[in-house]
Protein backbone atom coordinates (compact mmCIF):
# COMPACT_ATOMS: atom_id res chain seq x y z
CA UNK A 1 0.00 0.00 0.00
CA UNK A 2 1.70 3.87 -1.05
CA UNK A 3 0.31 5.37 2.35
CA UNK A 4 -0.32 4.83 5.71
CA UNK A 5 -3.07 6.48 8.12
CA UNK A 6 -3.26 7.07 11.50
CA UNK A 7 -6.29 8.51 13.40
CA UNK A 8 -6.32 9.54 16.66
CA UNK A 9 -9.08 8.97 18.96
CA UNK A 10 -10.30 9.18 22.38
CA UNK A 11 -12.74 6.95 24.27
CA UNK A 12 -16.08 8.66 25.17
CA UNK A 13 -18.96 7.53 27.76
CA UNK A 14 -21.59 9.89 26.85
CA UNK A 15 -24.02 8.93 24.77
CA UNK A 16 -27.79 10.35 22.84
CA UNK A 17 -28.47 12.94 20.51
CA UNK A 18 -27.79 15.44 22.70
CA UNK A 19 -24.18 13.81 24.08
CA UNK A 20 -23.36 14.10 20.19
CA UNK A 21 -24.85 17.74 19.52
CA UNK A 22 -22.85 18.65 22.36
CA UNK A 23 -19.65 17.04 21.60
CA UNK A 24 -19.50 18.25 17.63
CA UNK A 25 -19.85 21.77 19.07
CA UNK A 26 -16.47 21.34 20.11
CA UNK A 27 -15.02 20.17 16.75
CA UNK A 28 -15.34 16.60 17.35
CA UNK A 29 -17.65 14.01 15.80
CA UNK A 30 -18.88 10.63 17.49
CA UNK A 31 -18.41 7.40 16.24
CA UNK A 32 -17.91 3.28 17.49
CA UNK A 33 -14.99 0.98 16.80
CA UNK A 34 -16.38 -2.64 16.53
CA UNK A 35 -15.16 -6.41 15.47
CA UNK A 36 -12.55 -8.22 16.60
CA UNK A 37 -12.24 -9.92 19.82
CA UNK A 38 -12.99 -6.78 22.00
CA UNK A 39 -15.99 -4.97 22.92
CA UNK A 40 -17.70 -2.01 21.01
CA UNK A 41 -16.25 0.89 22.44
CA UNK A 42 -17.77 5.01 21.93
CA UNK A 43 -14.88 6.87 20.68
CA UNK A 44 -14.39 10.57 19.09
CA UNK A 45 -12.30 12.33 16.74
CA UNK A 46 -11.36 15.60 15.22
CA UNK A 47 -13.32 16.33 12.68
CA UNK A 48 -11.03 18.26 10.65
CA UNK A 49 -8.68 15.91 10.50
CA UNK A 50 -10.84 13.02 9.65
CA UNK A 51 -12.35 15.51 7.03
CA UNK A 52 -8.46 16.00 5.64
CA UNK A 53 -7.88 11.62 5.56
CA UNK A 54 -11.36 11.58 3.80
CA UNK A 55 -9.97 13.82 0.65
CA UNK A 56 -7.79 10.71 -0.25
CA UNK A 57 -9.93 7.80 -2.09
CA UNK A 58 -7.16 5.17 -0.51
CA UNK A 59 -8.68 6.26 2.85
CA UNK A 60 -11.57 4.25 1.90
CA UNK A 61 -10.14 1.06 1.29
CA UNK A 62 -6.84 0.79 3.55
CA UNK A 63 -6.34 -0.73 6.41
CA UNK A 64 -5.63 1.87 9.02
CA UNK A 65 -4.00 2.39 12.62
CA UNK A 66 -6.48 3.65 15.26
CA UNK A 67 -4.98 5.12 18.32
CA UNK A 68 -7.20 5.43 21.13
CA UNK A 69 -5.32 6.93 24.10
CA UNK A 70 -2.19 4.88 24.58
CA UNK A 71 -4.25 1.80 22.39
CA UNK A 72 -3.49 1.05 18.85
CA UNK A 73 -5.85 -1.39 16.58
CA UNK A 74 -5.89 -2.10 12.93
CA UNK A 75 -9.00 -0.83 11.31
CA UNK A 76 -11.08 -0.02 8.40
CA UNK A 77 -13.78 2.60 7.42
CA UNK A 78 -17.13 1.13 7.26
CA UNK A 79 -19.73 3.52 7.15
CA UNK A 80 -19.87 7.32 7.18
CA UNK A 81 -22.92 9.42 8.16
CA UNK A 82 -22.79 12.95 6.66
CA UNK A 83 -25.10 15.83 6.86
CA UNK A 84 -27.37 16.10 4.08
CA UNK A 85 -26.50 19.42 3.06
CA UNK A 86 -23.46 20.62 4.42
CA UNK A 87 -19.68 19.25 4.60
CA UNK A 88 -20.07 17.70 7.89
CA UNK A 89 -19.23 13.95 8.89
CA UNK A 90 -22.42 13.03 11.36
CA UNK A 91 -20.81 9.87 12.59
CA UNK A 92 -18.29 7.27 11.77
CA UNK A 93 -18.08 3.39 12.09
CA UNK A 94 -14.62 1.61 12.15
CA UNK A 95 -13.92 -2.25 12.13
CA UNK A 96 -11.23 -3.97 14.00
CA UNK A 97 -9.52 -6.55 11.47
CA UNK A 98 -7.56 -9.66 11.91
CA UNK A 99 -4.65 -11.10 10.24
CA UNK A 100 -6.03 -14.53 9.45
CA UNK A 101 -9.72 -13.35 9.26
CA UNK A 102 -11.74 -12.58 5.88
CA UNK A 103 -12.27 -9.16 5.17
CA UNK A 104 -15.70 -7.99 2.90
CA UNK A 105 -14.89 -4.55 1.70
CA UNK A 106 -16.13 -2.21 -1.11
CA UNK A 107 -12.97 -0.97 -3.05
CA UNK A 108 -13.43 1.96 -6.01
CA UNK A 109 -12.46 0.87 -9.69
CA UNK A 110 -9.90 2.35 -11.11
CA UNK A 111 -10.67 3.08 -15.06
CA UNK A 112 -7.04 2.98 -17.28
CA UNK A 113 -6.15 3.87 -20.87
CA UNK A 114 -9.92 5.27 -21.50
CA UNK A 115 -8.36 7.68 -23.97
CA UNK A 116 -6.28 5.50 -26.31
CA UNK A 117 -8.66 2.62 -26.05
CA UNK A 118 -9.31 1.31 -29.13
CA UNK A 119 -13.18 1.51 -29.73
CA UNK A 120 -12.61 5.49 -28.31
CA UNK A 121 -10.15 6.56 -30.75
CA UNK A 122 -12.82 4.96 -33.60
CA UNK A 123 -15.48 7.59 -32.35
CA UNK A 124 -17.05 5.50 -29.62
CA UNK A 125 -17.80 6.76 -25.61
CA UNK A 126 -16.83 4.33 -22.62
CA UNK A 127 -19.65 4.06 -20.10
CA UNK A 128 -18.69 2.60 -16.26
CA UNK A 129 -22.00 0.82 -14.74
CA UNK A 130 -19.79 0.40 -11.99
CA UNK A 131 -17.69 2.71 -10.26
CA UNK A 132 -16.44 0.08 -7.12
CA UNK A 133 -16.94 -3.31 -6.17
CA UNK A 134 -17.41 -5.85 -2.77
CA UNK A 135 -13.75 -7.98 -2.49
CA UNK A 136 -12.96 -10.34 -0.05
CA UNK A 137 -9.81 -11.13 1.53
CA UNK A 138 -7.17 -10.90 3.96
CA UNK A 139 -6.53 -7.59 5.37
CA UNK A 140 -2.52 -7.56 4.20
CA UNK A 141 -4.48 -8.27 0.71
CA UNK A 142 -6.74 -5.52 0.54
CA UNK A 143 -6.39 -3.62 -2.56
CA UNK A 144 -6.90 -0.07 -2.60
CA UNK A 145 -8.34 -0.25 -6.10
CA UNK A 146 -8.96 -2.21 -8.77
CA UNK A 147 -7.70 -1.60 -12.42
CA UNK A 148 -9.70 -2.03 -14.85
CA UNK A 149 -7.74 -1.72 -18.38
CA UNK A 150 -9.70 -0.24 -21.53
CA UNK A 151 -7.43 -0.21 -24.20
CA UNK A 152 -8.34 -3.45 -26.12
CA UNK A 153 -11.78 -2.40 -25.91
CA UNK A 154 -13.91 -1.75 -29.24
CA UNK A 155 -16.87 -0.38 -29.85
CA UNK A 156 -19.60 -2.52 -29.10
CA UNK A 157 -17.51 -4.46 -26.48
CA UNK A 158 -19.22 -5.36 -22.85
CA UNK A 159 -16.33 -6.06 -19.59
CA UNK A 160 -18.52 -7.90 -16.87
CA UNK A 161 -18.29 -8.43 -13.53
CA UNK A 162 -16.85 -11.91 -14.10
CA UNK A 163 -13.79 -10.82 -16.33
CA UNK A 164 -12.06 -8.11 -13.95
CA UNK A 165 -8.75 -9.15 -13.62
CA UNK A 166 -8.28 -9.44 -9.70
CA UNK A 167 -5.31 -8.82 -7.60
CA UNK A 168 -3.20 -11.87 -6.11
CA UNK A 169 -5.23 -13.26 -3.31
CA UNK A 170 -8.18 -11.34 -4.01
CA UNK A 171 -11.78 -12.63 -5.17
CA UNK A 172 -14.91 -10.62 -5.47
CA UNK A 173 -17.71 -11.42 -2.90
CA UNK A 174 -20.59 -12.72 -3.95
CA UNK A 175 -22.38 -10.61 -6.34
CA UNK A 176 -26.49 -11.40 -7.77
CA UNK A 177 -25.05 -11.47 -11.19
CA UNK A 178 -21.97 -11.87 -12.14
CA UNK A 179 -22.58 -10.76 -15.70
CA UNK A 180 -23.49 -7.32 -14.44
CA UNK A 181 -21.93 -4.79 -16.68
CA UNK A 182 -18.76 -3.30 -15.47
CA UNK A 183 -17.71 -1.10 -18.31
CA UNK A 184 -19.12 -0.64 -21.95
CA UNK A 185 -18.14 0.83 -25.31
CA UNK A 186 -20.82 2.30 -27.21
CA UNK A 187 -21.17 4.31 -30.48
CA UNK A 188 -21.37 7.81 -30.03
CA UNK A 189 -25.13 9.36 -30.78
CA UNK A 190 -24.76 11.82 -33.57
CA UNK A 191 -27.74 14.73 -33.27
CA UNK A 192 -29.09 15.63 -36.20
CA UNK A 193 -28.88 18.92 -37.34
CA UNK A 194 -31.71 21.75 -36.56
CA UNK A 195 -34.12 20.88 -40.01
CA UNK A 196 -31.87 18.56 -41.08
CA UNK A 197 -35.52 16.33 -42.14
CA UNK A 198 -36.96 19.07 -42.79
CA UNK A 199 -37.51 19.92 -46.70
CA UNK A 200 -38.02 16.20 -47.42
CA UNK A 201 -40.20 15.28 -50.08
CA UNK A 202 -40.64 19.36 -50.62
CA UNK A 203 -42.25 20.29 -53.38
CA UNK A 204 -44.17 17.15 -53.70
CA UNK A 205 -48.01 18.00 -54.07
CA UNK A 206 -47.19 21.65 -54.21
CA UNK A 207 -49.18 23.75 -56.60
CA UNK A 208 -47.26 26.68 -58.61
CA UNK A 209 -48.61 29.95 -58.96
CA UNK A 210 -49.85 30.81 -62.24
């Protein structure tokens, strides 16, 4: 992986809406560490700096150290609340990992070569169905992306689910359909010009002045 995080934590006991109106008046957002062999525990963080780690997309899909007073445990992101209308994190929910345990995570695709692709440079548009995907593995095996390479691609040409080219150690989870649609090459729609149809057929069953 090219970068490690580290977020710093502290345990908290209060808990309720109001606990957590009170405590992100201070600049700090709830949130619960869970998994593992230990207890849930309350914790809260700075939310400007958790705002600042969630700028990068490898945040998202990287294993990372959470220090909670002088306690450090591997984690991962697994769900954010945000406000529905402004740039504020609500709430956040982290998941102690093991080494030898199975990890389900959702990791963002990564799209390469779009622009030399073959079925582009003969006029055609690349569409992504899907911009991430559900992996399972170990946690030293987590990928922070998947790459999904479009040059070969010609118009007309589907990738599905079932052809991505996974990592070493790496297998998608279970999916409804494997044949889902991952990326597709289509040709471009050409609009027709303002009256290009029109005029058709003019003249026919017109009657000349005399």
């Amino acid at each position: 992986m090219s970068e490690t995080y580290e977020v710093i934590a502290e345990a908290r006991s209060d808990t309720g809406k109001g606990a957590s109106r009170r405590l992100r008046r201070t600049g700090m957002l709830p949130g619960i560490v869970y998994g593992g062999n230990a207890e849930p525990q309350m914790i809260a963080l700075a939310h400007n700096a958790l705002l600042r780690h969630l700028q990068n997309q490898a945040f998202y899909s990287t294993i990372l150290t959470l220090k909670v007073g002088e306690m450090k445990s591997q984690v991962v992101l697994k769900d954010l609340q945000r406000h529905p209308a402004k740039p504020f994190v609500l709430h956040a929910d982290f998941l102690r990992v093991s080494a030898g345990e199975v990890l389900r995570m959702s990791v963002p695709l990564n799209f390469l070569n779009e622009e030399v692709s073959k079925g582009v440079k003969a006029g055609g548009i690349i569409s992504h169905n899907l911009n991430e995907v559900e992996v399972a593995c170990l946690p030293k095996n987590l990928p922070e992306f998947i790459s999904v390479d479009t040059a070969e691609m010609e118009i007309g040409d589907i990738l599905h689910l079932s052809e991505l080219v996974m990592p070493e150690g790496v297998e998608l989870a279970h999916a409804p359909d494997p044949d889902v649609p991952v990326v597709i090459v289509h040709t471009a729609h050409v609009e027709k010009e303002e009256g290009e149809d029109e005029g058709e057929g003019e003249g026919e069953g017109e009657v000349e002045p005399a």
